[in-house]
Protein backbone atom coordinates (compact mmCIF):
# COMPACT_ATOMS: atom_id res chain seq x y z
CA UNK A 1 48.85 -29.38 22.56
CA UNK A 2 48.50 -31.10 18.98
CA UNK A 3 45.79 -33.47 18.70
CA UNK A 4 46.98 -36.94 17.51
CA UNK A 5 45.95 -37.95 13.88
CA UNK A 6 43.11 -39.85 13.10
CA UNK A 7 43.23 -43.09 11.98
CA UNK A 8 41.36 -42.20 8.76
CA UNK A 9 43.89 -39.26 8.26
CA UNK A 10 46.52 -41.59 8.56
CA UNK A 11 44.93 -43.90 5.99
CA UNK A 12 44.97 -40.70 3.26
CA UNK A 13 48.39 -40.08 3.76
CA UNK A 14 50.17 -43.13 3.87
CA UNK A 15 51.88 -43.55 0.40
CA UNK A 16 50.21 -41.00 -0.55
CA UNK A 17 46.60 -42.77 -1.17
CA UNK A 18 44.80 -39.61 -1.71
CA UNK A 19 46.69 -37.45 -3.18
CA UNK A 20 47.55 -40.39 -5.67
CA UNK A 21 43.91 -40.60 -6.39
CA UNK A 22 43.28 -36.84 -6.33
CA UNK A 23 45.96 -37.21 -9.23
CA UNK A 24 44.00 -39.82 -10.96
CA UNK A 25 40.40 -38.65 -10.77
CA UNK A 26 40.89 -34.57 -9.76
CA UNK A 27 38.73 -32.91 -13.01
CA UNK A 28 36.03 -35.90 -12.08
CA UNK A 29 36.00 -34.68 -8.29
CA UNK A 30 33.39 -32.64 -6.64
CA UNK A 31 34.93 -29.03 -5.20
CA UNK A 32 33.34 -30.01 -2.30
CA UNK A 33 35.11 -33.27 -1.68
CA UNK A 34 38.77 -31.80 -2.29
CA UNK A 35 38.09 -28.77 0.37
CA UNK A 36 36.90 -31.25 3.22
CA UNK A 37 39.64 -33.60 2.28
CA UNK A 38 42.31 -30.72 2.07
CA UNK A 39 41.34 -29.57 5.26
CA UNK A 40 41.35 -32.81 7.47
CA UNK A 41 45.38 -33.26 7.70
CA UNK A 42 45.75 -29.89 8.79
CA UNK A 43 42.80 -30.45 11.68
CA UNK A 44 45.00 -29.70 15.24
CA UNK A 45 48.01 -28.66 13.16
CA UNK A 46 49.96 -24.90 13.90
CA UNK A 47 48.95 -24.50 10.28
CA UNK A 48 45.21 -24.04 11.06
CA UNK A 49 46.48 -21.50 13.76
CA UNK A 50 46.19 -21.76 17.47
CA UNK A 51 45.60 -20.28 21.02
CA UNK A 52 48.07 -19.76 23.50
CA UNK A 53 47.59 -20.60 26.83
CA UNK A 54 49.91 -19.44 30.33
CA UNK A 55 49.70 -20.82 33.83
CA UNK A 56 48.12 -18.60 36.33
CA UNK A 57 50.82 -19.23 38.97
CA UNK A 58 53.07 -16.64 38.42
CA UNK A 59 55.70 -19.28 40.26
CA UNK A 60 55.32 -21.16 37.00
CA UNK A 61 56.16 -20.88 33.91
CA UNK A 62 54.03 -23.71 31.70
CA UNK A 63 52.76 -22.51 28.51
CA UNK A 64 51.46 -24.34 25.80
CA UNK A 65 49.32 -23.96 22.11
CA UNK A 66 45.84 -25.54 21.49
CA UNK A 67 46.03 -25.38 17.96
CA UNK A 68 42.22 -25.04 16.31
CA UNK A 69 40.32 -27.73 14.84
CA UNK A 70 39.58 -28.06 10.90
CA UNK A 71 35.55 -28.23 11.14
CA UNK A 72 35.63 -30.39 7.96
CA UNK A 73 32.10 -32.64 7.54
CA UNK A 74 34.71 -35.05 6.54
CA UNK A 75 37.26 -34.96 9.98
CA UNK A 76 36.17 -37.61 12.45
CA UNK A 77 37.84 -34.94 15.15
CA UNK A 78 35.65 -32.26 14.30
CA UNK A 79 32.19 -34.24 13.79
CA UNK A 80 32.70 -36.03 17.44
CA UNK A 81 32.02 -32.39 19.15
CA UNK A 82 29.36 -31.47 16.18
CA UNK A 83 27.65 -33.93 16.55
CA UNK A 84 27.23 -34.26 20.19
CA UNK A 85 26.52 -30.25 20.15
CA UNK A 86 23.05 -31.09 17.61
CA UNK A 87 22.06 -34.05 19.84
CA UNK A 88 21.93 -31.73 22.89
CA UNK A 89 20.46 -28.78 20.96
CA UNK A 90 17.35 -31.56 19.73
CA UNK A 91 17.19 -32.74 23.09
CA UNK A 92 16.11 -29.69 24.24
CA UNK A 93 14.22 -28.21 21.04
CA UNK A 94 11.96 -31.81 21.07
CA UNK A 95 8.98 -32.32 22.69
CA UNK A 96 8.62 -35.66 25.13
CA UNK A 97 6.24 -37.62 23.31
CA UNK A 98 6.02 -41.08 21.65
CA UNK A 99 7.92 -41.07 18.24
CA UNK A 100 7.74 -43.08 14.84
CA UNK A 101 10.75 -43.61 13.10
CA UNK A 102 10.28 -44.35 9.15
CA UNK A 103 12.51 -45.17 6.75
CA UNK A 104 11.93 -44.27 3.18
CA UNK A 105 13.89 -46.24 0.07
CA UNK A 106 13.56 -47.05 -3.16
CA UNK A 107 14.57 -50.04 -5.87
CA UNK A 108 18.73 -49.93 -6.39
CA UNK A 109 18.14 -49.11 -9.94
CA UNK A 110 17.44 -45.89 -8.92
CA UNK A 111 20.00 -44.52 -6.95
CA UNK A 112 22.46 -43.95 -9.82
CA UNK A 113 20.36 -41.42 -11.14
CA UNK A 114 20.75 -39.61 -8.08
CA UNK A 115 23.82 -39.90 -8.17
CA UNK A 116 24.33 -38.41 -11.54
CA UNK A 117 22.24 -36.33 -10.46
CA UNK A 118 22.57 -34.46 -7.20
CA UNK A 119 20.88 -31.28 -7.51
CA UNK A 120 17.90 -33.88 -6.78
CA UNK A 121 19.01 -35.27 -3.36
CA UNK A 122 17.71 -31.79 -1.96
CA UNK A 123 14.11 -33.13 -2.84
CA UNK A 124 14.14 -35.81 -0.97
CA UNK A 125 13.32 -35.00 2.49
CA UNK A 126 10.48 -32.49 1.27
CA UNK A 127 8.77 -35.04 -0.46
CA UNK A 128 8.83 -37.63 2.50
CA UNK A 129 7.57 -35.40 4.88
CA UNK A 130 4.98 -34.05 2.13
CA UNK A 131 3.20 -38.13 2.31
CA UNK A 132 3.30 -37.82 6.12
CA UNK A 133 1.83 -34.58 5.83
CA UNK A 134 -0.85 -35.39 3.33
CA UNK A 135 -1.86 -37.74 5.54
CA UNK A 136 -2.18 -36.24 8.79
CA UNK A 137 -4.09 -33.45 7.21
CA UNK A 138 -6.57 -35.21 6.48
CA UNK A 139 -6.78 -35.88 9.63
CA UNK A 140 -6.71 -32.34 10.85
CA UNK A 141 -3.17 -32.92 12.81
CA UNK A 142 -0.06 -30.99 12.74
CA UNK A 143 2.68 -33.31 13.79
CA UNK A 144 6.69 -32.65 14.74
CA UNK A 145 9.20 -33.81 12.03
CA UNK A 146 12.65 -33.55 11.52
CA UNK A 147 14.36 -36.07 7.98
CA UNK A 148 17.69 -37.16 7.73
CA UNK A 149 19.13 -38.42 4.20
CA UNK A 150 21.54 -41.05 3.92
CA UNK A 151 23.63 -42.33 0.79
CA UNK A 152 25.07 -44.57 1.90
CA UNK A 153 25.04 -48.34 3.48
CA UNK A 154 26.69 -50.25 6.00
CA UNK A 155 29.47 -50.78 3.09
CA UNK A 156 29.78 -47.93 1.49
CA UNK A 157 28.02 -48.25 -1.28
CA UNK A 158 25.39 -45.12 -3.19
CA UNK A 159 22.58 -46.10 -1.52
CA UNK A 160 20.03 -43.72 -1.71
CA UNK A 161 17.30 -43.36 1.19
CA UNK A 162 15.41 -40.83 4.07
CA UNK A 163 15.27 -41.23 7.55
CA UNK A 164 12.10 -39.44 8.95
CA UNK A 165 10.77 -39.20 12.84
CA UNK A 166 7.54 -38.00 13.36
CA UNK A 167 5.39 -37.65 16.45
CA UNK A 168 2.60 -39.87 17.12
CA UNK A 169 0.84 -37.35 17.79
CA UNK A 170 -0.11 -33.60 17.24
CA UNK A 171 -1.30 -30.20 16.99
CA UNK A 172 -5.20 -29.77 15.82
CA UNK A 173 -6.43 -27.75 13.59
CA UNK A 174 -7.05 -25.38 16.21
CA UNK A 175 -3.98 -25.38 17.86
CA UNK A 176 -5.62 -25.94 21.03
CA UNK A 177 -5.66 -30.03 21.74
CA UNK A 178 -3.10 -32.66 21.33
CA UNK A 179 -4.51 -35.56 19.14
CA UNK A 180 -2.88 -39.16 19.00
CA UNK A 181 -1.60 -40.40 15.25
CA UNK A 182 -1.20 -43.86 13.73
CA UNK A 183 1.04 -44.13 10.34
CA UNK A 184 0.76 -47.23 8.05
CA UNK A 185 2.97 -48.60 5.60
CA UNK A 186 0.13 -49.37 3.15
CA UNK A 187 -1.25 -45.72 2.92
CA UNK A 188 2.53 -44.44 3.04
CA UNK A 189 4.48 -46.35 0.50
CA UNK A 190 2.45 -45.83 -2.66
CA UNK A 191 2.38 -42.35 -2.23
CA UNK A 192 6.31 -42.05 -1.69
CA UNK A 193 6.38 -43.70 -4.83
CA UNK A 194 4.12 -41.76 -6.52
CA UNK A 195 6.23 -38.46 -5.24
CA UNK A 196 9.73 -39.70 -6.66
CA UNK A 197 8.23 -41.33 -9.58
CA UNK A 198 7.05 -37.74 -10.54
CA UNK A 199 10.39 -36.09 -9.24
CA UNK A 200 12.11 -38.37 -11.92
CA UNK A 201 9.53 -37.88 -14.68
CA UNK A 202 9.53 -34.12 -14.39
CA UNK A 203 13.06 -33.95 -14.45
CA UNK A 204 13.47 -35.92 -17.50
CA UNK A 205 10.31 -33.65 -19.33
CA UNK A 206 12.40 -30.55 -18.39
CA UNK A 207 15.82 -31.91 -20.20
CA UNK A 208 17.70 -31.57 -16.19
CA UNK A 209 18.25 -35.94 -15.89
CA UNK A 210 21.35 -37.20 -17.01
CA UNK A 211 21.44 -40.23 -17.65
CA UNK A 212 24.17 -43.47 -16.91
CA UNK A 213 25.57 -44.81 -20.02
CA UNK A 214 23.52 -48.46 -18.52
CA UNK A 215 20.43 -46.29 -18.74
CA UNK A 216 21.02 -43.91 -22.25
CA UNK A 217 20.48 -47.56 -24.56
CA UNK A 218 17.95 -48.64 -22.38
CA UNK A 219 15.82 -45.22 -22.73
CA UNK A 220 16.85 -43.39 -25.98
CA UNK A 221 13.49 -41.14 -25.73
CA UNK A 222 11.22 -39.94 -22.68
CA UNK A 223 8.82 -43.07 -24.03
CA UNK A 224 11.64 -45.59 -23.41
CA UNK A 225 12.64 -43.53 -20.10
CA UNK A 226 8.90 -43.61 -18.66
CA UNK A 227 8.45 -47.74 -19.87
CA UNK A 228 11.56 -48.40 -18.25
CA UNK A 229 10.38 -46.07 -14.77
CA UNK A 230 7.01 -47.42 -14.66
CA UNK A 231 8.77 -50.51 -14.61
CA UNK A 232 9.83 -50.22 -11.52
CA UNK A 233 6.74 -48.30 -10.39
CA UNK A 234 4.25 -51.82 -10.21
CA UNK A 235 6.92 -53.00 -7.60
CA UNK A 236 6.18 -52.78 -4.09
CA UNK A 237 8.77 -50.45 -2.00
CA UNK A 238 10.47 -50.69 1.10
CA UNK A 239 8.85 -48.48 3.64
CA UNK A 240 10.26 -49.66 7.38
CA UNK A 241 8.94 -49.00 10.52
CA UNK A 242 10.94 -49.31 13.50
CA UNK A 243 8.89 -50.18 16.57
CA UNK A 244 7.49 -46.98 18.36
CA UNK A 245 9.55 -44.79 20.94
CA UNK A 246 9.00 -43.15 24.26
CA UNK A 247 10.94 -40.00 23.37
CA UNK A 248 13.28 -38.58 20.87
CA UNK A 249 16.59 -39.40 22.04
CA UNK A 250 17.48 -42.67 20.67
CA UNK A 251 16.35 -41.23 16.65
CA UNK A 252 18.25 -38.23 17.39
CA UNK A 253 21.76 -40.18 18.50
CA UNK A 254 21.17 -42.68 15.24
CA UNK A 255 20.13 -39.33 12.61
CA UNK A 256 23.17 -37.74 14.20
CA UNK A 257 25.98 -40.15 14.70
CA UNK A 258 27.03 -39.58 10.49
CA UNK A 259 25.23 -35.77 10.35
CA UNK A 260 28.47 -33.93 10.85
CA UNK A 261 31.18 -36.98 10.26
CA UNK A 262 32.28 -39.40 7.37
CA UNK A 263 29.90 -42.34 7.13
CA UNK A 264 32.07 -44.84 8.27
CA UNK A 265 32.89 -44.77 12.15
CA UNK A 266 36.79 -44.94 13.05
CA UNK A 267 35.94 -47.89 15.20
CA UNK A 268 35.01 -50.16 12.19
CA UNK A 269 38.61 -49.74 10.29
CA UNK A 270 39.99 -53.01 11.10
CA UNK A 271 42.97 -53.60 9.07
CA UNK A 272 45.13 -51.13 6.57
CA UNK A 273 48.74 -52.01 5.12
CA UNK A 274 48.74 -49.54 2.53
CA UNK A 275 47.53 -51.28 -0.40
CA UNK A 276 44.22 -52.84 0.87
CA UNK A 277 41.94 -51.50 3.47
CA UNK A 278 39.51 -53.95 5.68
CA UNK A 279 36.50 -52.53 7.67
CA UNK A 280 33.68 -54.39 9.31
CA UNK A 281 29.59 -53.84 8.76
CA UNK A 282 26.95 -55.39 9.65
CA UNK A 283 24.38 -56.81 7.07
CA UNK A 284 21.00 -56.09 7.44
CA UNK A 285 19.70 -59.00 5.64
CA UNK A 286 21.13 -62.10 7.34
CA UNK A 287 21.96 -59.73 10.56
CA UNK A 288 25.64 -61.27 10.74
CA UNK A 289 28.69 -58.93 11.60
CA UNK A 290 31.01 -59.41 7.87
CA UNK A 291 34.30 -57.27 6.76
CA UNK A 292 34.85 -55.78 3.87
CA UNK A 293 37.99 -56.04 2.11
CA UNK A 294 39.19 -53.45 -1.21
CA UNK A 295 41.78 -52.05 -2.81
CA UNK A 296 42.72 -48.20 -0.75
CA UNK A 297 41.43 -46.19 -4.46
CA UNK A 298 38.42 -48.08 -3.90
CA UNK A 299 37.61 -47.84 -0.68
CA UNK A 300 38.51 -43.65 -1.08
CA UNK A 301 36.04 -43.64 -4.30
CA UNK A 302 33.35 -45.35 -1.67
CA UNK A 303 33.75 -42.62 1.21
CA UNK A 304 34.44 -39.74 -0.40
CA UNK A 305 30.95 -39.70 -2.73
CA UNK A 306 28.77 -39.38 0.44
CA UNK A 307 30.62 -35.85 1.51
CA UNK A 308 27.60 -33.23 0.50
CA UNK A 309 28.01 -30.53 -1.14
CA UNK A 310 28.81 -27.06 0.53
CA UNK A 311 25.95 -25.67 2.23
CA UNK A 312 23.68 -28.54 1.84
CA UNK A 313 21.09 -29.51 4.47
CA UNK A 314 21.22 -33.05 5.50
CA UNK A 315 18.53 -32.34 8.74
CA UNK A 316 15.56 -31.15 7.76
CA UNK A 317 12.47 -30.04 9.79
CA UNK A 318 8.55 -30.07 9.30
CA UNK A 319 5.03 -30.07 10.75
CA UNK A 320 5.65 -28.03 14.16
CA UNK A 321 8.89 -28.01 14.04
CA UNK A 322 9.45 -26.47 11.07
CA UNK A 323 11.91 -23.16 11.42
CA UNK A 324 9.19 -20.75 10.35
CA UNK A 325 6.73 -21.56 12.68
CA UNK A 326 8.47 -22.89 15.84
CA UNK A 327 9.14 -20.18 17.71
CA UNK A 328 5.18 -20.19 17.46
CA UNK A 329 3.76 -23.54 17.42
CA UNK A 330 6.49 -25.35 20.19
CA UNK A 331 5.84 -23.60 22.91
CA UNK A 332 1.84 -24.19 22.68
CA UNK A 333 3.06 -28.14 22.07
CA UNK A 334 5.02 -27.79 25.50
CA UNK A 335 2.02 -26.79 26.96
CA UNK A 336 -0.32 -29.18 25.65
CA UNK A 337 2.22 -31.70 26.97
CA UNK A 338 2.62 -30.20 30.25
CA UNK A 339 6.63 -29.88 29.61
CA UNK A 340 8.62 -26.92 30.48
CA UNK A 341 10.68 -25.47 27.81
CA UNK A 342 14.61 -26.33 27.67
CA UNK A 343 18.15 -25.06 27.22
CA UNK A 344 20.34 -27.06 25.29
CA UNK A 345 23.70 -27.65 27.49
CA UNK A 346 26.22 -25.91 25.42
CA UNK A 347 29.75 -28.37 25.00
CA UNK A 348 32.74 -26.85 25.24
CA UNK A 349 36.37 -28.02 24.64
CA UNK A 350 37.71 -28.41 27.67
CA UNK A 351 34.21 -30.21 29.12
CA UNK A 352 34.47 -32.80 25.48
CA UNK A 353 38.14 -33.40 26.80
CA UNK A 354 36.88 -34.30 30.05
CA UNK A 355 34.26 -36.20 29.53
CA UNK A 356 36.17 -38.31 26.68
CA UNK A 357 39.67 -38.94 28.17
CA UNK A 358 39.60 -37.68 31.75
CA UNK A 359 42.24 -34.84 31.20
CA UNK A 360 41.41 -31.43 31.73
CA UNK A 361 43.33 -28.82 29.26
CA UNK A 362 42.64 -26.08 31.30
CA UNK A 363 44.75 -27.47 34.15
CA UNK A 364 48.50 -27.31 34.65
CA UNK A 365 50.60 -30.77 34.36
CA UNK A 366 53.15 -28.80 36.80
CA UNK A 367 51.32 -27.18 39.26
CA UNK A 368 47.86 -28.11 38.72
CA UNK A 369 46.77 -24.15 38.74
CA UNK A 370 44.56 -22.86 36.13
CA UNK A 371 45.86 -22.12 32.49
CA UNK A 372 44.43 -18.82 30.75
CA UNK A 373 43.94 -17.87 27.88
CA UNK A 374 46.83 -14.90 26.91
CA UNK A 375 46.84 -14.82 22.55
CA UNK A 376 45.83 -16.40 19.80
CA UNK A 377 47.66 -16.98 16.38
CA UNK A 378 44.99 -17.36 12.93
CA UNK A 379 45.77 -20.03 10.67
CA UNK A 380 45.80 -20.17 7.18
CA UNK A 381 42.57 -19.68 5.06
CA UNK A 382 41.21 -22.01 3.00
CA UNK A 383 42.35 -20.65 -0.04
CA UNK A 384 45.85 -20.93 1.09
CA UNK A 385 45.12 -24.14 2.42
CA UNK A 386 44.53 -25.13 -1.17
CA UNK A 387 48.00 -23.72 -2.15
CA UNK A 388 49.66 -26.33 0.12
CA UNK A 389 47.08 -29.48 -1.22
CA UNK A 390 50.40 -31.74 -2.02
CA UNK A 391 52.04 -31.44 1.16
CA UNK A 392 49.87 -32.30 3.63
CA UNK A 393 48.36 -34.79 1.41
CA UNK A 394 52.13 -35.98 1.94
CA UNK A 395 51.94 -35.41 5.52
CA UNK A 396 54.85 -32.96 4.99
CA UNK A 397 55.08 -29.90 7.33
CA UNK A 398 53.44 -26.67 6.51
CA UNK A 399 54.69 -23.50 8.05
CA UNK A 400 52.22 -21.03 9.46
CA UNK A 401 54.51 -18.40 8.28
């Protein structure tokens, strides 16, 4: 069984889009991009290898290969199953409590220097959930967070910006009572300022900022640079609440639904005839549905600079449920709560194929007996993946062999 091709795979290989703009662009483009990009085409190809699967009726004789997904960040596939496997593990992890969701941003004119300068986007998080913190200390609370960071907007663009949900709610001092918590956006925004204000500063005094040619006139000395950032400093920064929630589930699905997949969903390609490519997004200013229209080396540049970079964390935990002192604080938070602890329902193949398109691969289209599992043929590394970059850029076979 080979998995059909995604639209957005078909959209890199027709004329040869990417590899066209690999071409173009390849000593300007991230190692991380090309290996999630090389291995999407090859995602439910014999290439990647595959398992080999026999009827149990020994009357029949159906066989047939389930050839292995690519697990690239990048392969809508891939992320569909990924991402559903997170939600359910947070489901269960999560206590059942009222939830604020905050997001964090900052003025445009500063997301290019995170762009130029990545190393920085692993900051981020930390410092959000180091203002929440700050806070609720004071208060003598240990709340639950978990951060997402985003890059991107509805179209595309580097847009720079945390997702954070925190309980309303938490731990005291003493570990022994639940107290309630109220966040406002007066206390909190000056203080994320403050935080990436110094971030930038710092950087700069240490020689690590580089700066955008827009930027290098503007600031030839840390003087000009710290004129030009205070600048921006007396403005007044977005800090949005979203209205209050019962539980955890509905932050989880939105901080999930791009965790593990490219930021723009398959279902808002609209229109692509090889030269131009159309998708639709909604605008959160005027709250109207528009479409986006550019040229296919465009639109690649656009979606391929939000893939992170290998082994970067884009969920991040704190407060209680921070990884170092969960397995001790959560279950006294279950207790306070009066919640028994959970198992996250583990999703498996066969259940995702089920659930999505009614089919179940583990039954036979002759007989209707159960298929087992008899072998299973590896695939190609990455590294040899690489090797074959052009031709399934191309959409040309690959042998296994």
């Amino acid at each position: 069984m080979i998995r059909l091709p995604t639209r957005l795979k078909t959209l890199f290989q027709k004329g040869g889009a990417w590899w066209h703009f690999y071409q173009k662009h390849k000593h300007r483009i991230r190692p991380a991009i090309v290996d999630n990009v090389i291995k999407m085409p090859s995602c439910g190809l014999t290439v990647r290898g595959y398992a080999v699967f026999q009827c149990s009726n020994p009357k029949c004789s159906h066989q047939k290969k389930v050839c292995f997904s690519c697990k690239s960040r990048f392969c809508p596939t891939c992320g569909k199953k990924l991402t559903d496997q997170w939600i359910e593990q947070q489901k269960a992890i999560f206590p059942d409590t009222e939830w604020q969701h905050i997001t964090f941003t900052m003025p445009s004119e500063l997301w290019e220097l995170f762009r130029y300068n990545r190393q920085l986007l692993g900051a981020l998080s930390g410092l959000a959930a180091k203002v929440v913190l700050k806070l609720t200390r004071k208060k003598g609370i240990l709340p639950g967070i978990f951060t997402a960071l985003h890059t991107f907007g509805r179209d595309l663009k580097w847009n720079v910006h945390v997702h954070l949900s925190v309980t309303r709610g938490g731990l005291a001092n003493d570990n022994k009572d639940w107290k309630p918590l109220f966040f406002s956006k007066q206390a909190l925004m000056p203080m994320w300022r403050y935080e990436i204000t110094q971030l930038l500063r710092e950087s700069y005094s240490r020689g690590e900022l580089k700066l955008p040619k827009t930027l290098q006139a503007i600031c030839p000395n840390k003087t000009g640079f710290n004129r030009w950032l205070n600048g921006h400093y007396q403005k007044p920064w977005i800090v949005h609440f979203a209205k209050p929630s019962k539980n955890h589930h509905r932050n989880i699905k939105y901080l999930g639904r791009y965790l593990k997949r490219p930021a723009l969903s398959m279902s808002r390609l609209k229109h692509y005839d090889g030269k131009e490519v159309i998708f639709g997004y909604l605008n959160h200013t005027t709250k109207a549905y528009l479409r986006f229209t550019s040229k296919v080396e465009d639109f690649i540049k656009r979606l391929v600079q939000h893939i992170p970079d290998k082994g970067f964390r884009m969920i991040r935990y704190y407060g209680f449920l921070a990884t170092r002192v969960r397995s001790k604080l959560l279950p006294k938070v279950y207790d306070l709560l009066e919640q028994p602890e959970r198992k996250a329902i583990p999703i498996r193949f066969p259940a995702l194929m089920k659930n999505s398109f009614g089919v179940d691969p583990l039954e036979c289209i002759l007989c209707q007996s159960r298929m087992i599992l008899t072998g299973i043929v590896p695939g190609k590394t990455l590294a040899e993946l690489r090797q074959c970059h052009e031709r399934l850029a191309l959409g040309r076979p690959v042998a296994l062999e």
